[in-house]
PDB file of N, CA and C in Angstrom:
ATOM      1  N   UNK A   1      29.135  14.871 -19.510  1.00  0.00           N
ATOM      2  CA  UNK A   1      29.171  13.456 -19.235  1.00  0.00           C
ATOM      3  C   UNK A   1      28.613  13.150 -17.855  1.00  0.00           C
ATOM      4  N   UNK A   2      29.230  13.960 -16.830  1.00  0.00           N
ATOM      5  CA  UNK A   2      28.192  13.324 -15.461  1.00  0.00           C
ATOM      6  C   UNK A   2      27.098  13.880 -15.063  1.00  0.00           C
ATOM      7  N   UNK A   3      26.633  14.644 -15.954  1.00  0.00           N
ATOM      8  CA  UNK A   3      24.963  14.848 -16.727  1.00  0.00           C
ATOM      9  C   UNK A   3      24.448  14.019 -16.508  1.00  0.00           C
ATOM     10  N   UNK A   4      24.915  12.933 -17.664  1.00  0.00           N
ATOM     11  CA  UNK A   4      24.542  12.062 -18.141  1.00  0.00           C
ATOM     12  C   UNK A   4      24.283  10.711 -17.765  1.00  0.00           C
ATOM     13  N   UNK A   5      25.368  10.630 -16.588  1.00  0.00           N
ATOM     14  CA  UNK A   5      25.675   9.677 -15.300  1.00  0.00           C
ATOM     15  C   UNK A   5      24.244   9.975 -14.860  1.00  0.00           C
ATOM     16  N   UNK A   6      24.680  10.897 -14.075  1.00  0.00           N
ATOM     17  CA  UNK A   6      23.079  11.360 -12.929  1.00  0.00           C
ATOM     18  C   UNK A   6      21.869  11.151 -13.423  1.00  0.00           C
ATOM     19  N   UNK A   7      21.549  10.962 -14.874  1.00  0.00           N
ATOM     20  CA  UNK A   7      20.251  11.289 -15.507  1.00  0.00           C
ATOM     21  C   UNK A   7      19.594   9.606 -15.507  1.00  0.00           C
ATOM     22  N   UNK A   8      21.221   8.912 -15.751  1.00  0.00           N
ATOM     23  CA  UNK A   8      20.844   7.376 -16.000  1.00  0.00           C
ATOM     24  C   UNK A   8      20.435   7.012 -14.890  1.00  0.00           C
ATOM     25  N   UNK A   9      21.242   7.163 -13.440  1.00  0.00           N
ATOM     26  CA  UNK A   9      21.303   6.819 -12.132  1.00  0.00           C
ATOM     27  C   UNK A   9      19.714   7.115 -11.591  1.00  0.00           C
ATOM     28  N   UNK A  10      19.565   8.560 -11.637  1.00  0.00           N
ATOM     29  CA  UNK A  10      18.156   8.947 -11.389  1.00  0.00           C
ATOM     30  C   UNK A  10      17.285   7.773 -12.202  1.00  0.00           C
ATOM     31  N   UNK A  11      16.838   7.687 -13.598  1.00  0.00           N
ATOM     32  CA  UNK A  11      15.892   6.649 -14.015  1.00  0.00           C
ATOM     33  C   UNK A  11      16.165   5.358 -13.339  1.00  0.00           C
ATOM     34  N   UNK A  12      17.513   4.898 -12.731  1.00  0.00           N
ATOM     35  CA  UNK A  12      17.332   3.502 -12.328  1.00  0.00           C
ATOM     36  C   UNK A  12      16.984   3.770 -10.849  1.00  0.00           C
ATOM     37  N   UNK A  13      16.773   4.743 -10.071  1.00  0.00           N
ATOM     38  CA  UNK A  13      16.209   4.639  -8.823  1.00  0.00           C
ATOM     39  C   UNK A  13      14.955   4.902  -9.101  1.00  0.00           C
ATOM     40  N   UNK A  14      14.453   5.527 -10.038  1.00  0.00           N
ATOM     41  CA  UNK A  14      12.664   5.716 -10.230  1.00  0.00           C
ATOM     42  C   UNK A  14      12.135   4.487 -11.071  1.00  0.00           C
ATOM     43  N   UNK A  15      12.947   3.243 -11.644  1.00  0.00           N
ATOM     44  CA  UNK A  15      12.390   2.075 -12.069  1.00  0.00           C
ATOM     45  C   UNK A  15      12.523   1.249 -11.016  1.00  0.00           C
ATOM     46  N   UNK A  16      13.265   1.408  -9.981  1.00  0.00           N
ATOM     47  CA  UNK A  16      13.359   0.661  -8.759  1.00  0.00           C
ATOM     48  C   UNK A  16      12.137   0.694  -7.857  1.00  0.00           C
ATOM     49  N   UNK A  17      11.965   1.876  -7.551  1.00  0.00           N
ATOM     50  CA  UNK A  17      10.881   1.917  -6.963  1.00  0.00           C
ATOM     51  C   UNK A  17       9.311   1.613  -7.830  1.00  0.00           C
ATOM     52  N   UNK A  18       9.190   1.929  -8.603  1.00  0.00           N
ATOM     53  CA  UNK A  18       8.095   1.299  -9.497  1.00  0.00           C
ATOM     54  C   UNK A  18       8.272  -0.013  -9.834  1.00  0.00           C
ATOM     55  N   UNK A  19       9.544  -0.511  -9.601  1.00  0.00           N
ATOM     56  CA  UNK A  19       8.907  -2.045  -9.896  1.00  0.00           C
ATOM     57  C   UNK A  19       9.137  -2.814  -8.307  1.00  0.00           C
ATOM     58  N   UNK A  20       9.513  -2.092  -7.066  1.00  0.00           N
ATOM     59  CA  UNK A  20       9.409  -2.480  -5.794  1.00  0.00           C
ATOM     60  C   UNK A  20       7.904  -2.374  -5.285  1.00  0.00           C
ATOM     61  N   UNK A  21       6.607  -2.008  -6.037  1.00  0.00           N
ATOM     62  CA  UNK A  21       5.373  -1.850  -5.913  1.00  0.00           C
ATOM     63  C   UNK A  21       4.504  -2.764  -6.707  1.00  0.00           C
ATOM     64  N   UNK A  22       4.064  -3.106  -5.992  1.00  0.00           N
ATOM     65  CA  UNK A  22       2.433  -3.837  -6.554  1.00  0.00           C
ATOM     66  C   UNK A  22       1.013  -2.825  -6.987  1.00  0.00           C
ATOM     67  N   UNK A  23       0.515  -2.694  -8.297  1.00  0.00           N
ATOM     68  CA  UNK A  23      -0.864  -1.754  -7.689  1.00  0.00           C
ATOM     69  C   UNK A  23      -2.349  -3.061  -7.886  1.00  0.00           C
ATOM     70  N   UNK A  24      -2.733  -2.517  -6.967  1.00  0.00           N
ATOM     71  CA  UNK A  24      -4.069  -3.487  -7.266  1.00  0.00           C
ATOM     72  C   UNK A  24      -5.182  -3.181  -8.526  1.00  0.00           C
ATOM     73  N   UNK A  25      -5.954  -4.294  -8.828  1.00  0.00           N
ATOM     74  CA  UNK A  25      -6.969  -3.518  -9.390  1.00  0.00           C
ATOM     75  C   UNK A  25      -7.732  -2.601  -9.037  1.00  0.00           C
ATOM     76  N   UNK A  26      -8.094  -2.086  -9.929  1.00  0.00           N
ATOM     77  CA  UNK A  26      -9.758  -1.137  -9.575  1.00  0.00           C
ATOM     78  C   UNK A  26     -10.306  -2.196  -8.935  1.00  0.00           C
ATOM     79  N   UNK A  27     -11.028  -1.365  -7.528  1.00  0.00           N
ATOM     80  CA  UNK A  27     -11.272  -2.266  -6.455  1.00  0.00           C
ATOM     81  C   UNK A  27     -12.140  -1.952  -5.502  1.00  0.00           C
ATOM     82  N   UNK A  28     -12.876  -2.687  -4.866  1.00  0.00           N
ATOM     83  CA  UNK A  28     -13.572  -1.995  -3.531  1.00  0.00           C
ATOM     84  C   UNK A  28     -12.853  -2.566  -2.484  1.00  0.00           C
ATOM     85  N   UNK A  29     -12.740  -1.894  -1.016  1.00  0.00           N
ATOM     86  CA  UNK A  29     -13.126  -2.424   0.406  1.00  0.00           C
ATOM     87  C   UNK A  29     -13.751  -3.575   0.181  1.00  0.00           C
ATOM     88  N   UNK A  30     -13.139  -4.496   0.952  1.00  0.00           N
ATOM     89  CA  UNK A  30     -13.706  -5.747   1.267  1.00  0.00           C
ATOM     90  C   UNK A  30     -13.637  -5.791   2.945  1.00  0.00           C
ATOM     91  N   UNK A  31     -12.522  -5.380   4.034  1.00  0.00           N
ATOM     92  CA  UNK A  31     -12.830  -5.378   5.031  1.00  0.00           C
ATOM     93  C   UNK A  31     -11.702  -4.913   5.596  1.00  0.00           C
ATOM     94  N   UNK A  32     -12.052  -4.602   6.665  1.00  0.00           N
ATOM     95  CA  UNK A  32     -10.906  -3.860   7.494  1.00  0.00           C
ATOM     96  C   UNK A  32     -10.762  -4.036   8.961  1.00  0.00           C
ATOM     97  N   UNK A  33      -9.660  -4.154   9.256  1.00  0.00           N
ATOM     98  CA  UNK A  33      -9.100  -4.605  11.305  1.00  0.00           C
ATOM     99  C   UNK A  33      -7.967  -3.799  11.436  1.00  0.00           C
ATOM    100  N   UNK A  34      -8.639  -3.476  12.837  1.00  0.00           N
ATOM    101  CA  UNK A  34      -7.338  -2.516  13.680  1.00  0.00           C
ATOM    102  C   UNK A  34      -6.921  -2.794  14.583  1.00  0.00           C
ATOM    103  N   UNK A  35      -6.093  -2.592  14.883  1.00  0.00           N
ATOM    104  CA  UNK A  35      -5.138  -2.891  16.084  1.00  0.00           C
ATOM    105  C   UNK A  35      -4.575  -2.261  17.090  1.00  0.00           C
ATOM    106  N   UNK A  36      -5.176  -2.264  18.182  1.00  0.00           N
ATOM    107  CA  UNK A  36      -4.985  -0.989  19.018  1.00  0.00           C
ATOM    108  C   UNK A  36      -3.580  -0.991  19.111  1.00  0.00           C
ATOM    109  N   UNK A  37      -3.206  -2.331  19.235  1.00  0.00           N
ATOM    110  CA  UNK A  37      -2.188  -2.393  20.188  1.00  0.00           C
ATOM    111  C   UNK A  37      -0.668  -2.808  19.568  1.00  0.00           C
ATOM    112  N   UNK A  38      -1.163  -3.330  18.533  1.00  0.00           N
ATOM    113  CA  UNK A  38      -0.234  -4.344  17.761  1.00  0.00           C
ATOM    114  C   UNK A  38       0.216  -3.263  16.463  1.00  0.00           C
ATOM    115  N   UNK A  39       2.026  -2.894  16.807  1.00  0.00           N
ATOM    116  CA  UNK A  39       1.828  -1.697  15.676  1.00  0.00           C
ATOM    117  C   UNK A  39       2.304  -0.469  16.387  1.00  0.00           C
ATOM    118  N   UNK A  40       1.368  -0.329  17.801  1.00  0.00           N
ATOM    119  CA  UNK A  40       1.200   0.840  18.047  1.00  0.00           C
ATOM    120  C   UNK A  40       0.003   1.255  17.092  1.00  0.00           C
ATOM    121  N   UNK A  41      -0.710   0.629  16.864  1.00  0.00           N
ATOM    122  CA  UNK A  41      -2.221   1.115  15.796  1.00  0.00           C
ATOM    123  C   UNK A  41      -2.439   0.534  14.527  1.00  0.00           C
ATOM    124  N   UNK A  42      -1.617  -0.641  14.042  1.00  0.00           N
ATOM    125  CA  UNK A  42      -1.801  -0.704  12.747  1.00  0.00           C
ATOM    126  C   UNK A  42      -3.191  -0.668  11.843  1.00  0.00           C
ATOM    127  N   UNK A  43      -3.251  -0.496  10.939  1.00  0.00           N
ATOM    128  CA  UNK A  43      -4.795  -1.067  10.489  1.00  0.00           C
ATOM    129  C   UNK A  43      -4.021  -1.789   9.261  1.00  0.00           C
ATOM    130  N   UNK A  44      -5.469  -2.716   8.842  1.00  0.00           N
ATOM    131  CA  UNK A  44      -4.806  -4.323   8.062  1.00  0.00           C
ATOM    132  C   UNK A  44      -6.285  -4.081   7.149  1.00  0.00           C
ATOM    133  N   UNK A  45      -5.817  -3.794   5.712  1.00  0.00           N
ATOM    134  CA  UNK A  45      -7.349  -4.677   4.809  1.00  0.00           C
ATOM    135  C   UNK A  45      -7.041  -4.878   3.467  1.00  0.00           C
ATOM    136  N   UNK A  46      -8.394  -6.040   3.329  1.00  0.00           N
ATOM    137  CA  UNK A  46      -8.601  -6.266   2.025  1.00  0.00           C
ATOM    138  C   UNK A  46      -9.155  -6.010   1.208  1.00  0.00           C
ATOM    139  N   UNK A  47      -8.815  -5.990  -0.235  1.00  0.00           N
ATOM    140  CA  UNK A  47      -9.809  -5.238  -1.247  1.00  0.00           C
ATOM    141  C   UNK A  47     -10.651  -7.015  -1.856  1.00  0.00           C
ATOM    142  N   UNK A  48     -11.890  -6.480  -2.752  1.00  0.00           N
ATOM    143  CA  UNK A  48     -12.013  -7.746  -3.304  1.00  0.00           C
ATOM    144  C   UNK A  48     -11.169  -8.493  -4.310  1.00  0.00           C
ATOM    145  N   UNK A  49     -10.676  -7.281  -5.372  1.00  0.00           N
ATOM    146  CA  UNK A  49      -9.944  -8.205  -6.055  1.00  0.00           C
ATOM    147  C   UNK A  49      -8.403  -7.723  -5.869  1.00  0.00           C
ATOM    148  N   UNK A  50      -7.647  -8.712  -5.955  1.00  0.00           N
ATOM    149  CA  UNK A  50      -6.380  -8.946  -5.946  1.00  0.00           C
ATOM    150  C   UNK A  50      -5.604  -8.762  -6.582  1.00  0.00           C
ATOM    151  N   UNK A  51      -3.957  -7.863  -6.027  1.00  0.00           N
ATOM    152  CA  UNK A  51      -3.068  -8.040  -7.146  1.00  0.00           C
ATOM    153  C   UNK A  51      -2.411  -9.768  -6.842  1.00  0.00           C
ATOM    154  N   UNK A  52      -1.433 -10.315  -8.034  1.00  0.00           N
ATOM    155  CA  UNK A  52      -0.460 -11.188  -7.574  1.00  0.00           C
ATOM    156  C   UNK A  52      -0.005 -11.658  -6.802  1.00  0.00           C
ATOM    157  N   UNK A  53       0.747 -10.633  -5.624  1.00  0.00           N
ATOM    158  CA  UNK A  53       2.145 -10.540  -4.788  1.00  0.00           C
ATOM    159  C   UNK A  53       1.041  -9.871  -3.306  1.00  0.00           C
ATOM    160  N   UNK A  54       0.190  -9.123  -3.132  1.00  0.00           N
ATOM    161  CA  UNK A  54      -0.427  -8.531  -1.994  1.00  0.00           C
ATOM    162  C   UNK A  54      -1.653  -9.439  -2.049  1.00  0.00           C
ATOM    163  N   UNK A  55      -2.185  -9.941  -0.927  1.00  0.00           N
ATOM    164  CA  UNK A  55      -3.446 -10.089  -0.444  1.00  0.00           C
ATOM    165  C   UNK A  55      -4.226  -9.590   0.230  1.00  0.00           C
ATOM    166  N   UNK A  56      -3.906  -8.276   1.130  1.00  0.00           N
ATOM    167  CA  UNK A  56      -3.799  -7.303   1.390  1.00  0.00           C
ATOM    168  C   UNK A  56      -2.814  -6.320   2.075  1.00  0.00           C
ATOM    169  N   UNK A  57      -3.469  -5.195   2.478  1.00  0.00           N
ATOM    170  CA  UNK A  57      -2.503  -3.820   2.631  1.00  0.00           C
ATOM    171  C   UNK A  57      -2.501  -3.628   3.470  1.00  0.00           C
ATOM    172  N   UNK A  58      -1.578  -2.907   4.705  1.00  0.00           N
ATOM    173  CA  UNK A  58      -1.534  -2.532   6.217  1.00  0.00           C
ATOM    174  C   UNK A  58      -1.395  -0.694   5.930  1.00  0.00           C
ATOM    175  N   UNK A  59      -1.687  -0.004   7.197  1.00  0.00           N
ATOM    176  CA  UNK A  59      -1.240   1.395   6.796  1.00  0.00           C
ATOM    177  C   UNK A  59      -0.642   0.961   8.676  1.00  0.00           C
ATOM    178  N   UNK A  60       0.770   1.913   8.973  1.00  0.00           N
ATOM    179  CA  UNK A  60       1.530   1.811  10.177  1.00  0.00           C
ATOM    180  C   UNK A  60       0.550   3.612  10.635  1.00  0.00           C
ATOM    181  N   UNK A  61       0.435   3.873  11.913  1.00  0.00           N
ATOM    182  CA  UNK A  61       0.337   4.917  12.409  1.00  0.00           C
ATOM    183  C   UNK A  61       1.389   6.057  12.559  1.00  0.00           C
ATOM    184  N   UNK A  62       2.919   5.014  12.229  1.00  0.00           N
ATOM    185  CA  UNK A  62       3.937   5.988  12.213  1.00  0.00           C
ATOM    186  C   UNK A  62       4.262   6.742  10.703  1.00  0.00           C
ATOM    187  N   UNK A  63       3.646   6.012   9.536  1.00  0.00           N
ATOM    188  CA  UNK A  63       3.624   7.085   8.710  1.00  0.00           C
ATOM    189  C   UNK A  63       3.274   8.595   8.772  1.00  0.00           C
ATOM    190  N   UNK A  64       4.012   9.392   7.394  1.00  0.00           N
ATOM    191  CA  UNK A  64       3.287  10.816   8.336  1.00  0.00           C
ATOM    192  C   UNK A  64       2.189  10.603   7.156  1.00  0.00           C
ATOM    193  N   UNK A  65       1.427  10.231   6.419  1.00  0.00           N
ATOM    194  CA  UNK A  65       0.627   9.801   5.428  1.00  0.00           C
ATOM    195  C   UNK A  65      -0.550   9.276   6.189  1.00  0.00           C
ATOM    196  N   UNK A  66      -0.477   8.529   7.325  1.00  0.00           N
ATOM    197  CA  UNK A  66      -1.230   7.204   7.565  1.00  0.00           C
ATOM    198  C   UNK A  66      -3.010   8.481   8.035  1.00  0.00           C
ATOM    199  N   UNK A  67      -3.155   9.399   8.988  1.00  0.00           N
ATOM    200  CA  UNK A  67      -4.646  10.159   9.014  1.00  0.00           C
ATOM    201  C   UNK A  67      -5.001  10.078   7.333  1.00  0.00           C
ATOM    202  N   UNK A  68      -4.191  10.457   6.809  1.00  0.00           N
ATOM    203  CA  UNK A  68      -4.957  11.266   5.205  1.00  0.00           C
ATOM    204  C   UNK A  68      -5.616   9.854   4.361  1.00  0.00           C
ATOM    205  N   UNK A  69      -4.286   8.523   4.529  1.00  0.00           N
ATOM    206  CA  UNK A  69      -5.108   7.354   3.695  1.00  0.00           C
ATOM    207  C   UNK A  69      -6.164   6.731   4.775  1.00  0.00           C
ATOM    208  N   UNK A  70      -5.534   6.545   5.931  1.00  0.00           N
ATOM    209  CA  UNK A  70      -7.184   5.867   6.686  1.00  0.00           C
ATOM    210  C   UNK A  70      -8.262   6.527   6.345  1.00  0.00           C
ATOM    211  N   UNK A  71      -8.017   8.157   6.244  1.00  0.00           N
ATOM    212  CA  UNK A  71      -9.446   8.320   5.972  1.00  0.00           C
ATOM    213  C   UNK A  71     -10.155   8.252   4.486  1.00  0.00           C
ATOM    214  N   UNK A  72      -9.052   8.010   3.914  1.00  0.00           N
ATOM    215  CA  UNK A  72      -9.422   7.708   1.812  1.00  0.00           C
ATOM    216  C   UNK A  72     -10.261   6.323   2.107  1.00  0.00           C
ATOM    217  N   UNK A  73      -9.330   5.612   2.959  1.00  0.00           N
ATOM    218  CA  UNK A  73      -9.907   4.286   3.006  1.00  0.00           C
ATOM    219  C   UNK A  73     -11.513   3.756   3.198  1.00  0.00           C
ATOM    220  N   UNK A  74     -11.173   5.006   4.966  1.00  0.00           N
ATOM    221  CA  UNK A  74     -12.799   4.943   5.550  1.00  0.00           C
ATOM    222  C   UNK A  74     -13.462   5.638   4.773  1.00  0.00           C
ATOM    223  N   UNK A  75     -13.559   6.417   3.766  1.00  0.00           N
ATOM    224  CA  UNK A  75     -14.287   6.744   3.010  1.00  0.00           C
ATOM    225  C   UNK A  75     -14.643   5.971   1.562  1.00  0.00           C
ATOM    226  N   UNK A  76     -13.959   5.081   1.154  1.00  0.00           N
ATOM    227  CA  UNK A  76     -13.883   3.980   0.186  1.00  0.00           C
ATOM    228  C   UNK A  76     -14.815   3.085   0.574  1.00  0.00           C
ATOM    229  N   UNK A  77     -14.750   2.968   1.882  1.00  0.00           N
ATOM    230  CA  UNK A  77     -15.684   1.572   2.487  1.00  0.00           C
ATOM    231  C   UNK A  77     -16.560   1.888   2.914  1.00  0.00           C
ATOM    232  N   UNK A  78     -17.080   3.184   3.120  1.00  0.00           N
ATOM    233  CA  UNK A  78     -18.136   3.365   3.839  1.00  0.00           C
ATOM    234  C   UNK A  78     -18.907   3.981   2.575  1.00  0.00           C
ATOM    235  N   UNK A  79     -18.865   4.531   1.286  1.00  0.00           N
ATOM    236  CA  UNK A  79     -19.730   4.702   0.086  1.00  0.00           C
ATOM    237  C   UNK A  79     -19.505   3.456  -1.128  1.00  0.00           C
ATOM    238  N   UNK A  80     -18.549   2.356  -0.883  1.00  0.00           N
ATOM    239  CA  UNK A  80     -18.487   1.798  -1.771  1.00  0.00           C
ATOM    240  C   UNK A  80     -17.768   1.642  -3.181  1.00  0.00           C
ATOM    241  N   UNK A  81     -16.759   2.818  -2.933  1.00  0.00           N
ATOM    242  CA  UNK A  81     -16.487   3.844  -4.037  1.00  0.00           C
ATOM    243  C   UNK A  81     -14.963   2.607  -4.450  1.00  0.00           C
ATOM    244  N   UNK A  82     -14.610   2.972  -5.951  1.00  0.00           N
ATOM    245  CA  UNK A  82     -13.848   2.496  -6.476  1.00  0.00           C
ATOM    246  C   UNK A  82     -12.440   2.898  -6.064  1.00  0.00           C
ATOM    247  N   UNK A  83     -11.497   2.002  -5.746  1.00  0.00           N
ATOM    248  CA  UNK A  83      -9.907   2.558  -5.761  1.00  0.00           C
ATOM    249  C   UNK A  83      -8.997   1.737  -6.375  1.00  0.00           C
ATOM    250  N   UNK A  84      -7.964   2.093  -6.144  1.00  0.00           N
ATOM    251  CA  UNK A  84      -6.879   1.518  -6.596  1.00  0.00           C
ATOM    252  C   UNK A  84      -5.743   1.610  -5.537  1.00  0.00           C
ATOM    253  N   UNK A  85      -4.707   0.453  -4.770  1.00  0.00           N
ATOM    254  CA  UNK A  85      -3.866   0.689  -3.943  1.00  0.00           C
ATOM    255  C   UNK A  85      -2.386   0.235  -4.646  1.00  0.00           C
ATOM    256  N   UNK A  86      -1.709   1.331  -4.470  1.00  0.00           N
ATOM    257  CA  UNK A  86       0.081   0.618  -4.562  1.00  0.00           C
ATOM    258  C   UNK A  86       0.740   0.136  -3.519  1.00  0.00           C
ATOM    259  N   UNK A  87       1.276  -0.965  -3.249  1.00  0.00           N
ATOM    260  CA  UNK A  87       2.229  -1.950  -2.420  1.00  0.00           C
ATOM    261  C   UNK A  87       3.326  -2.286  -2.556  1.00  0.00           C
ATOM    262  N   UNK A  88       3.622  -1.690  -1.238  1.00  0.00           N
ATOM    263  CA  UNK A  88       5.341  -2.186  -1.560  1.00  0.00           C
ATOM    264  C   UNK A  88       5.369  -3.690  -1.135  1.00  0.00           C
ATOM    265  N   UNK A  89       6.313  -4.323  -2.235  1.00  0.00           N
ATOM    266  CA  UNK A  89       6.566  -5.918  -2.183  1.00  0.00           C
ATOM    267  C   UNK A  89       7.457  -6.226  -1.869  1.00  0.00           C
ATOM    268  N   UNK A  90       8.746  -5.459  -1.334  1.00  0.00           N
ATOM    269  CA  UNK A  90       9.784  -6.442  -0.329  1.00  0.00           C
ATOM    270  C   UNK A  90       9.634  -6.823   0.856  1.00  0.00           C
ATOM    271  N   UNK A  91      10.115  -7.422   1.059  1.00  0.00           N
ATOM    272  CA  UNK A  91      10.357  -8.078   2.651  1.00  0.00           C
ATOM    273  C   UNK A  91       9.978  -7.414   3.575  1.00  0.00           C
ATOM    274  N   UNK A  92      10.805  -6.167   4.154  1.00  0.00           N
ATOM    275  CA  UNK A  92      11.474  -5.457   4.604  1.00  0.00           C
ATOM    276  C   UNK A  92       9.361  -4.665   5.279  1.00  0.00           C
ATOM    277  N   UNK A  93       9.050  -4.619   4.013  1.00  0.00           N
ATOM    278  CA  UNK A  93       7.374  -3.694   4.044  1.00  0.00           C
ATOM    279  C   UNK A  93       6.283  -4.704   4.210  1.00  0.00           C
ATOM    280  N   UNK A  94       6.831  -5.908   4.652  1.00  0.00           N
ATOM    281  CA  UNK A  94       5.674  -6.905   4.536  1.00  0.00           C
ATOM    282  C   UNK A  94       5.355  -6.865   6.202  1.00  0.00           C
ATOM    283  N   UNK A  95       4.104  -6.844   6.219  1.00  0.00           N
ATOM    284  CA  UNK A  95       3.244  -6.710   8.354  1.00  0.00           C
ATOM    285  C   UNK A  95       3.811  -7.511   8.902  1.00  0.00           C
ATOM    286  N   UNK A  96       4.005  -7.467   9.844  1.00  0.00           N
ATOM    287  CA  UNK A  96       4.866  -8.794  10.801  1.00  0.00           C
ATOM    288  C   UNK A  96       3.758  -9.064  11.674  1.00  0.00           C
ATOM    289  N   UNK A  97       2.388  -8.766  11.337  1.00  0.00           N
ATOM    290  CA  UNK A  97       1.488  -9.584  11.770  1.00  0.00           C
ATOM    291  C   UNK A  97       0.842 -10.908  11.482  1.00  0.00           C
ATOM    292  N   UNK A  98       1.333 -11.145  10.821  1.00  0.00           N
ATOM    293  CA  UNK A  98       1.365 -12.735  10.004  1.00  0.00           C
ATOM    294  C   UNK A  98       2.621 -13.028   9.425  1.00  0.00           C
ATOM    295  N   UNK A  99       2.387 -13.938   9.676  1.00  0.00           N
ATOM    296  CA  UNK A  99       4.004 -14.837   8.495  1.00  0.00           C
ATOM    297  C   UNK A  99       3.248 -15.692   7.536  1.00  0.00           C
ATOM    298  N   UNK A 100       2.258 -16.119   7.272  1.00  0.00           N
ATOM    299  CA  UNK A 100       1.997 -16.872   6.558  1.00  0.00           C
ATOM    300  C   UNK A 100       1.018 -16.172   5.487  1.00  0.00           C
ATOM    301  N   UNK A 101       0.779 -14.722   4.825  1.00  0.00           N
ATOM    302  CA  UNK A 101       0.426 -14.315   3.931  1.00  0.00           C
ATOM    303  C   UNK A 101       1.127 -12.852   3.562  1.00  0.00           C
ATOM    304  N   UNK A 102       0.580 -12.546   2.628  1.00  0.00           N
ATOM    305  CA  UNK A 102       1.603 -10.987   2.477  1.00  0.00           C
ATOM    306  C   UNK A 102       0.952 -10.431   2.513  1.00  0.00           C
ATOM    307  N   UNK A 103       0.450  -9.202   3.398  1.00  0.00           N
ATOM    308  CA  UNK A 103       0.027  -7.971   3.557  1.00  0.00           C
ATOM    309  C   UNK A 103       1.519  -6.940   3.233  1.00  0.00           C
ATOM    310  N   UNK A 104       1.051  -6.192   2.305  1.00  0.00           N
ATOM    311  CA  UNK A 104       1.759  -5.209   1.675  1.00  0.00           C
ATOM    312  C   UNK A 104       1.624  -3.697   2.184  1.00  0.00           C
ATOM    313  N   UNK A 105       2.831  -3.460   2.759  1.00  0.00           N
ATOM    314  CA  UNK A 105       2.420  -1.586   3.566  1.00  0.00           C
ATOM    315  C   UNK A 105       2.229  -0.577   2.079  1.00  0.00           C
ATOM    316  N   UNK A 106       1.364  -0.049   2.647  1.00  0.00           N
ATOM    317  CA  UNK A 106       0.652   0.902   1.520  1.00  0.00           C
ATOM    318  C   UNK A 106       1.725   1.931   0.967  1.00  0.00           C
ATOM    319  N   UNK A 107       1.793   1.938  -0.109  1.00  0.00           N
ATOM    320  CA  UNK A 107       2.416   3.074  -0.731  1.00  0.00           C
ATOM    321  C   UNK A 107       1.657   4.284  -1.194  1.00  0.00           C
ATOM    322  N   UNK A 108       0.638   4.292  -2.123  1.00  0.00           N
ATOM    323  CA  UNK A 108      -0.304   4.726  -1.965  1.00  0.00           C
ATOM    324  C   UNK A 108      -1.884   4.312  -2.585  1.00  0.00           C
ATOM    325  N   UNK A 109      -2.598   4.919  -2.482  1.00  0.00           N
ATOM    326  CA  UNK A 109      -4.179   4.930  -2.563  1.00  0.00           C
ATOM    327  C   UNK A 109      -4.509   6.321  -3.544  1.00  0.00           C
ATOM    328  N   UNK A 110      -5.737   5.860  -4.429  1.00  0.00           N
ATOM    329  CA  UNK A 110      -6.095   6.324  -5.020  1.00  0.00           C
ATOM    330  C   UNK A 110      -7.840   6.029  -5.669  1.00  0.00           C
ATOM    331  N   UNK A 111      -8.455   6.759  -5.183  1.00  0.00           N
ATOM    332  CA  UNK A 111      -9.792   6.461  -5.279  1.00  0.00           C
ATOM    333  C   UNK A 111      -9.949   6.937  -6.882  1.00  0.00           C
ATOM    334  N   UNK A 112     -11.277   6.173  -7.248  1.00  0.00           N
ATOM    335  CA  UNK A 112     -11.361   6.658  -9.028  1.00  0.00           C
ATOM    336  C   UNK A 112     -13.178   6.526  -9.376  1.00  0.00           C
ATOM    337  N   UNK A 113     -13.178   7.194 -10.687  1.00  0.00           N
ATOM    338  CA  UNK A 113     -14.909   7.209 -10.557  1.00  0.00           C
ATOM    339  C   UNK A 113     -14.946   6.187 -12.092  1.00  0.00           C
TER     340      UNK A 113
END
């Protein structure tokens, strides 16, 4: 029986987090800004097309993730190449570099052919 507990508990923290994410479409780079300062480094961009809930995505420098996707990124934008980004959509992950749109902190990236 508390098998069975744990097994349910586990699926409702892995539907939590999948539905605490946005993914975008298949997508290109549309543009990108950094911030030396603001962040401690943030970088801020947009793809062309849009999910719903993100207009665009931030990556923080304090991730331990953030070298490996900037450079998926800078490599997305600099050949043109197709991706796909996941976003987290609460509050809590939204840039506090604006208040008046939602930039969504990256969950992850995934380039595609």
């Amino acid at each position: 029986m508390g098998k069975i507990i744990l097994g349910i508990v586990a699926i409702c923290f892995s539907l939590n987090a999948v539905a605490a994410t946005e993914t975008s479409p298949v997508t290109a780079v549309l543009e990108i800004q950094t911030y030396p300062d603001y962040g401690g480094g943030d970088v801020v961009f947009k793809t062309v097309d849009r999910g719903e809930v993100c207009i665009g995505y931030w990556l923080s420098p304090s991730s331990q993730g953030f070298s490996s996707n900037l450079s998926v990124l800078l490599s997305a934008f600099h050949s043109g190449a197709k991706f796909r980004v996941w976003g987290h959509v609460e509050d809590e992950y939204r840039w506090g570099g604006t208040q008046a749109n939602r930039f969504c902190k990256v969950y992850s990236i995934e380039l595609t052919k």
